[in-house]
N, C-alpha and C. Protein backbone atom coordinates (compact mmCIF):
# COMPACT_ATOMS: atom_id res chain seq x y z
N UNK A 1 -14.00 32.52 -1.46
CA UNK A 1 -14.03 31.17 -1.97
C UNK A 1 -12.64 30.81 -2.48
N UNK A 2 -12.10 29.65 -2.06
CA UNK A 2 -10.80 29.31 -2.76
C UNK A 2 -10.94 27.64 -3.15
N UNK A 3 -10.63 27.40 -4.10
CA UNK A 3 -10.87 26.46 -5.00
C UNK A 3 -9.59 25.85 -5.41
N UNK A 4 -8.53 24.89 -4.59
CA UNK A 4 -7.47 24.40 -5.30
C UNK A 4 -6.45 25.34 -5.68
N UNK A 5 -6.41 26.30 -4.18
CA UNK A 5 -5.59 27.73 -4.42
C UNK A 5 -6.06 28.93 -5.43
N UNK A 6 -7.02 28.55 -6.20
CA UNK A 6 -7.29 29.85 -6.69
C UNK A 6 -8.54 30.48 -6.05
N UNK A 7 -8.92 31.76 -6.14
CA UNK A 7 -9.64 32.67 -5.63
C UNK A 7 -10.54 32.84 -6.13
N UNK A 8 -11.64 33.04 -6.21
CA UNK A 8 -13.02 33.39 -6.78
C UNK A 8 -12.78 34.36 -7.96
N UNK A 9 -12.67 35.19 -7.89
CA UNK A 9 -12.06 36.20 -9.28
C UNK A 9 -10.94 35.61 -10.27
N UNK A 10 -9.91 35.13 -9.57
CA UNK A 10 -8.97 34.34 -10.85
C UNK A 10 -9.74 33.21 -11.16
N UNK A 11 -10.93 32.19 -11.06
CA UNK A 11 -11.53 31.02 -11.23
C UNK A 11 -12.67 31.80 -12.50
N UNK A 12 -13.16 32.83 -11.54
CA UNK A 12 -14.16 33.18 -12.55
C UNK A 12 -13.21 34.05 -14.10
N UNK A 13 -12.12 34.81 -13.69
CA UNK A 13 -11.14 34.89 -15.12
C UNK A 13 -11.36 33.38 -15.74
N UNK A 14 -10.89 32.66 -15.41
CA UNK A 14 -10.16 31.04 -16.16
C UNK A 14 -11.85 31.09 -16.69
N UNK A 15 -12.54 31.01 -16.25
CA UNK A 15 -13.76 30.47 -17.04
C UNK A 15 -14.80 31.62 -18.26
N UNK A 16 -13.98 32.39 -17.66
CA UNK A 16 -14.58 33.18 -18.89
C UNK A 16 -13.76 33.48 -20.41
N UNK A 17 -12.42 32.92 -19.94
CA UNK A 17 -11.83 32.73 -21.30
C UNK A 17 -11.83 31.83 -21.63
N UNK A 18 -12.31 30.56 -20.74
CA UNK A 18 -12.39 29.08 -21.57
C UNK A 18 -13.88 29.34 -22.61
N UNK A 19 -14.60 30.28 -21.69
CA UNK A 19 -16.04 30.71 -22.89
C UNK A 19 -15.27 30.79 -23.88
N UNK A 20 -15.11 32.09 -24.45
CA UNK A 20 -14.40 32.73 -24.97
C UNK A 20 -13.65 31.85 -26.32
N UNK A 21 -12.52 31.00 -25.29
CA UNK A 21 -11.88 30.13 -26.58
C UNK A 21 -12.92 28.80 -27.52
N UNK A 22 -13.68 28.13 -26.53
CA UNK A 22 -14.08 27.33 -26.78
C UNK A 22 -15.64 27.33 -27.23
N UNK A 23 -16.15 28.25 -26.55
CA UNK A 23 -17.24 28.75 -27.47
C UNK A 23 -18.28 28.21 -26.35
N UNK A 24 -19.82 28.60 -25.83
CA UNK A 24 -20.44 28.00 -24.96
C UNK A 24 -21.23 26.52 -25.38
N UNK A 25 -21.46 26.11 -26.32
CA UNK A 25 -21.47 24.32 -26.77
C UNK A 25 -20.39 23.60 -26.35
N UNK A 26 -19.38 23.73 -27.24
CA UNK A 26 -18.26 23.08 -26.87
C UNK A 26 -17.69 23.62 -25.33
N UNK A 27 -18.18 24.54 -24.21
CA UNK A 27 -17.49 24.03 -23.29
C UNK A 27 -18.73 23.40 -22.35
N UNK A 28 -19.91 23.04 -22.57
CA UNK A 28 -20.55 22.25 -22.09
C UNK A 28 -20.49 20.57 -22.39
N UNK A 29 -19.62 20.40 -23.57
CA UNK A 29 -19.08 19.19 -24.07
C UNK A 29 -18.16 19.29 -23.27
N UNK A 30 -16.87 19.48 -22.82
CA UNK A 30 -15.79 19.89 -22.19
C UNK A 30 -15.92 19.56 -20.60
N UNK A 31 -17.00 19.83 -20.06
CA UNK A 31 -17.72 20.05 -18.93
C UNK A 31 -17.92 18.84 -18.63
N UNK A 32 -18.66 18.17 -19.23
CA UNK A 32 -19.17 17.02 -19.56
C UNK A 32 -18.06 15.84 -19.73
N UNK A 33 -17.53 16.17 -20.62
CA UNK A 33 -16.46 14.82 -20.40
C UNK A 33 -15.25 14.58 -19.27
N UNK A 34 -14.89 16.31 -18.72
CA UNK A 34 -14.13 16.07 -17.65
C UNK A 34 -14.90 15.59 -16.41
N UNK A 35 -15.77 15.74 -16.44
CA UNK A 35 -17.21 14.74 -15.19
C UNK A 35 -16.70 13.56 -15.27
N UNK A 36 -16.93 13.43 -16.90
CA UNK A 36 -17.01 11.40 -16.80
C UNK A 36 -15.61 11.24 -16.69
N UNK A 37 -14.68 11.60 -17.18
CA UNK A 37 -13.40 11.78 -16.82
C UNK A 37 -13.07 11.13 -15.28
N UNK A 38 -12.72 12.24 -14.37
CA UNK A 38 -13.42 12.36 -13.08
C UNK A 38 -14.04 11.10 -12.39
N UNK A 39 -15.38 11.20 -12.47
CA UNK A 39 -15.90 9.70 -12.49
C UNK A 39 -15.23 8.14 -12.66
N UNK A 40 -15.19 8.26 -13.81
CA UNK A 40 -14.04 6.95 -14.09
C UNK A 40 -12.59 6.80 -12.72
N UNK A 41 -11.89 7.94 -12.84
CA UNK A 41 -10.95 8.02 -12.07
C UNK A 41 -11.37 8.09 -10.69
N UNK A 42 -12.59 8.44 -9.83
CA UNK A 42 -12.64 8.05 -8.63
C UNK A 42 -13.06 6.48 -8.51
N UNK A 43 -13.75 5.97 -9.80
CA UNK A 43 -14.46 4.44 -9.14
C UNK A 43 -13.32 3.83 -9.50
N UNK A 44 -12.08 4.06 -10.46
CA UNK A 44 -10.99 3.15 -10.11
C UNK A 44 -10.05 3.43 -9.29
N UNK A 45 -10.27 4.59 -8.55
CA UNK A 45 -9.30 4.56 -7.56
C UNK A 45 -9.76 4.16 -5.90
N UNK A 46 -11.29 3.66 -6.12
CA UNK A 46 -11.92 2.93 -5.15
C UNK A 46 -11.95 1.43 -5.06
N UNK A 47 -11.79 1.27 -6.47
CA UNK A 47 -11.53 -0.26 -6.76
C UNK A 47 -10.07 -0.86 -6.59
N UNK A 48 -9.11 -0.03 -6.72
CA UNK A 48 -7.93 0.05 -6.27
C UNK A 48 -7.80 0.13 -4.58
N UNK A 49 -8.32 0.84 -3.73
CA UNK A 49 -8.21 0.96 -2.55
C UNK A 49 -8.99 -0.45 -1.81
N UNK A 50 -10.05 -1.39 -2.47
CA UNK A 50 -10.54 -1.93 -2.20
C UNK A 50 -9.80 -3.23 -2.10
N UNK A 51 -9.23 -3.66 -3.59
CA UNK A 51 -8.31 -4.61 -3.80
C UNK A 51 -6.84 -4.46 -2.78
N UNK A 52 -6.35 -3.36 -2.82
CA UNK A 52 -5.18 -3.24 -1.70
C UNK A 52 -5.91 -3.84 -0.16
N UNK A 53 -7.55 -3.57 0.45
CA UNK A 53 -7.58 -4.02 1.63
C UNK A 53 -7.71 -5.17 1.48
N UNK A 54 -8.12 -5.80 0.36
CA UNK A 54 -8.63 -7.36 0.22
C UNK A 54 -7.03 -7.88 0.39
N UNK A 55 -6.43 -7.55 -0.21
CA UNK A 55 -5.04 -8.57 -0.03
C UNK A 55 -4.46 -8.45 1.30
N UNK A 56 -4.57 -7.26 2.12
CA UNK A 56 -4.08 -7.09 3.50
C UNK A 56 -4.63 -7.95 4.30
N UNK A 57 -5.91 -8.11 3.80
CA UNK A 57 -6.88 -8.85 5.04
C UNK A 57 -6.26 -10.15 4.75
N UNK A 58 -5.98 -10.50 3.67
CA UNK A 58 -5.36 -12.51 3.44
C UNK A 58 -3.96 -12.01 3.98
N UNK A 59 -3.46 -11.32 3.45
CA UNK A 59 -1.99 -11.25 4.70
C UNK A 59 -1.75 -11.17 5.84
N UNK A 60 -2.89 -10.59 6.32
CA UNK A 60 -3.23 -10.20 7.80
C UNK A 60 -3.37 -12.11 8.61
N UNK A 61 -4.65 -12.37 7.75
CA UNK A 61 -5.04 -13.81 8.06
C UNK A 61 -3.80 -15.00 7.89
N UNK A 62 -3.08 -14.69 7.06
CA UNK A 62 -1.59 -15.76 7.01
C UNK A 62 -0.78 -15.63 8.21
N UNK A 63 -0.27 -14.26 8.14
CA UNK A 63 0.34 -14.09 9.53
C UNK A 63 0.30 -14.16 10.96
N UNK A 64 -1.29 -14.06 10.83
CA UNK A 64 -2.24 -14.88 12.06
C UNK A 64 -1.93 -16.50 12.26
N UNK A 65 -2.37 -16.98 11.31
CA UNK A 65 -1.93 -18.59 11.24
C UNK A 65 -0.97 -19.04 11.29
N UNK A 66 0.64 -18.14 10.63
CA UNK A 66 2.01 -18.51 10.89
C UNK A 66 1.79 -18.54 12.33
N UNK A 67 1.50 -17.47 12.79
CA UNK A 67 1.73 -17.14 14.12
C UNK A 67 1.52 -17.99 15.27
N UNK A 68 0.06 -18.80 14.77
CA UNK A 68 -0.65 -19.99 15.51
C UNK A 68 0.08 -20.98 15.53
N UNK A 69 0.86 -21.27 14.22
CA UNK A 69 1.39 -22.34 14.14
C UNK A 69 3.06 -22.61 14.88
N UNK A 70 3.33 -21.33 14.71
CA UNK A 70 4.83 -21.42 15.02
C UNK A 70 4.77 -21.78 16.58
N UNK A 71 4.17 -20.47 17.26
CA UNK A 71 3.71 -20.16 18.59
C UNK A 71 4.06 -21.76 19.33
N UNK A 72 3.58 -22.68 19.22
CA UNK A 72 3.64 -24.14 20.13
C UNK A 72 4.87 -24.38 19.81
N UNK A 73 5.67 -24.10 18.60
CA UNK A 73 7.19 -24.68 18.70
C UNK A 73 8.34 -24.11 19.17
N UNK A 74 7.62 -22.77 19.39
CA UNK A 74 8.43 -21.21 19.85
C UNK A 74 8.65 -22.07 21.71
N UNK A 75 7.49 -22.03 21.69
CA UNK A 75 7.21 -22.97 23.61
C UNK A 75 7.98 -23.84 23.91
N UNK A 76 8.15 -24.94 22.48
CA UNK A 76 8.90 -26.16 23.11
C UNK A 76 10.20 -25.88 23.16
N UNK A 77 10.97 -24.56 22.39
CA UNK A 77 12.42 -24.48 22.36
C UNK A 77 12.69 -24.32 23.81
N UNK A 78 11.73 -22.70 24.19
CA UNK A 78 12.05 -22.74 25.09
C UNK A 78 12.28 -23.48 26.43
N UNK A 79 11.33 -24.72 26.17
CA UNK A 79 11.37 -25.34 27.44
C UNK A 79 12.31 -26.51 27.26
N UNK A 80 12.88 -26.61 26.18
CA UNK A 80 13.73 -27.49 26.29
C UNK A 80 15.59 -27.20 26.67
N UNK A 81 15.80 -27.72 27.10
CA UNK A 81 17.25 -28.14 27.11
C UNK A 81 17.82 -28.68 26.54
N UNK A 82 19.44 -27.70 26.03
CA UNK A 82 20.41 -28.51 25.23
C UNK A 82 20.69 -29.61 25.64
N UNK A 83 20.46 -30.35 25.36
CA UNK A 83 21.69 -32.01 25.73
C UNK A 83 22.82 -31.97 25.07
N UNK A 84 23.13 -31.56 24.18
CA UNK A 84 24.82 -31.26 23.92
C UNK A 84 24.77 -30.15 23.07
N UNK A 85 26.20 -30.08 22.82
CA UNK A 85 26.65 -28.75 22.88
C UNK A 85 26.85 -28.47 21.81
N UNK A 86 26.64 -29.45 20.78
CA UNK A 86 27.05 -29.18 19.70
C UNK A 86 28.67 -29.13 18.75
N UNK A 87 28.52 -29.00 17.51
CA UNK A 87 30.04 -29.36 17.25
C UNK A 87 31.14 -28.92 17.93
N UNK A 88 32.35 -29.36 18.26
CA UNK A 88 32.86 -28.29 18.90
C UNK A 88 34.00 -27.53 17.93
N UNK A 89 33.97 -26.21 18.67
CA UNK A 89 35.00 -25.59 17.90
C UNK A 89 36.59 -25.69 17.38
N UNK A 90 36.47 -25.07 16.34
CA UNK A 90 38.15 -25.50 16.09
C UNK A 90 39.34 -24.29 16.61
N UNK A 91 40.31 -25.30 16.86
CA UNK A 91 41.56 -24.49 17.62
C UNK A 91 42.36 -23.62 17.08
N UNK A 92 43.15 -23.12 17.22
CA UNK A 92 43.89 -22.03 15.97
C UNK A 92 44.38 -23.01 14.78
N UNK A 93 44.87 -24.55 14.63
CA UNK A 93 44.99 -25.31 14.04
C UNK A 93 43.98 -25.58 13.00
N UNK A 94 42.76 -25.45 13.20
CA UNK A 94 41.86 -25.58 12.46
C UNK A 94 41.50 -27.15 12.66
N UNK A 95 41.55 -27.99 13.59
CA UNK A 95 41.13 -29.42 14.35
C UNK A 95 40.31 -28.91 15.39
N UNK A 96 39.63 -29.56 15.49
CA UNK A 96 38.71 -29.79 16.59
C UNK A 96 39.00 -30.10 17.76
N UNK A 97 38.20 -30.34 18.97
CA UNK A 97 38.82 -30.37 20.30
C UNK A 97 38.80 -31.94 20.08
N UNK A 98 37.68 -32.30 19.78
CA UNK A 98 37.00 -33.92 20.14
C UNK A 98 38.19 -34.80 19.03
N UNK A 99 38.50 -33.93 18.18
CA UNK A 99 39.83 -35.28 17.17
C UNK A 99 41.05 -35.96 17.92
């Protein structure tokens, strides 16, 4: 049996000196609260994993809709043609061609 790297004989050591220190009441109190312990810490770390998918799924769904939306204007660039050329560049002078 191995348990979180330890071995059945070093597990059963650890628990017979937690007898020992703590006395058999108090380590059934001990027992007991590292449960609820435990407990607590898995249902918030489910509630945590839950909230992380909830926000993916609205990010998921935005980026879907950017996507929808952009998509038809992405089309028209492409199908369009420059009609001019835009400013034109400047010469080593730092003037333009068109001045």
């Amino acid at each position: 049996m191995n348990f979180g790297g330890i071995g059945g004989g070093e597990l059963l050591v650890i628990l017979l000196i937690a007898l020992i220190v703590f006395g058999p009441g108090r380590l059934v109190e001990i027992a007991s609260s590292l449960g609820k312990a435990l407990r607590e810490f898995r249902k918030m770390s489910q509630d945590l994993t839950t909230e992380i998918q909830k926000e993916l799924e609205v990010t998921k769904e935005l980026q879907d809709e950017l996507k929808k939306e952009l998509q038809p204007l992405t089309a028209e660039e492409v199908k369009k043609e420059p009609q001019t050329e835009g400013p034109a560049a400047p010469d080593d002078e730092g003037s333009t061609k068109e001045e």
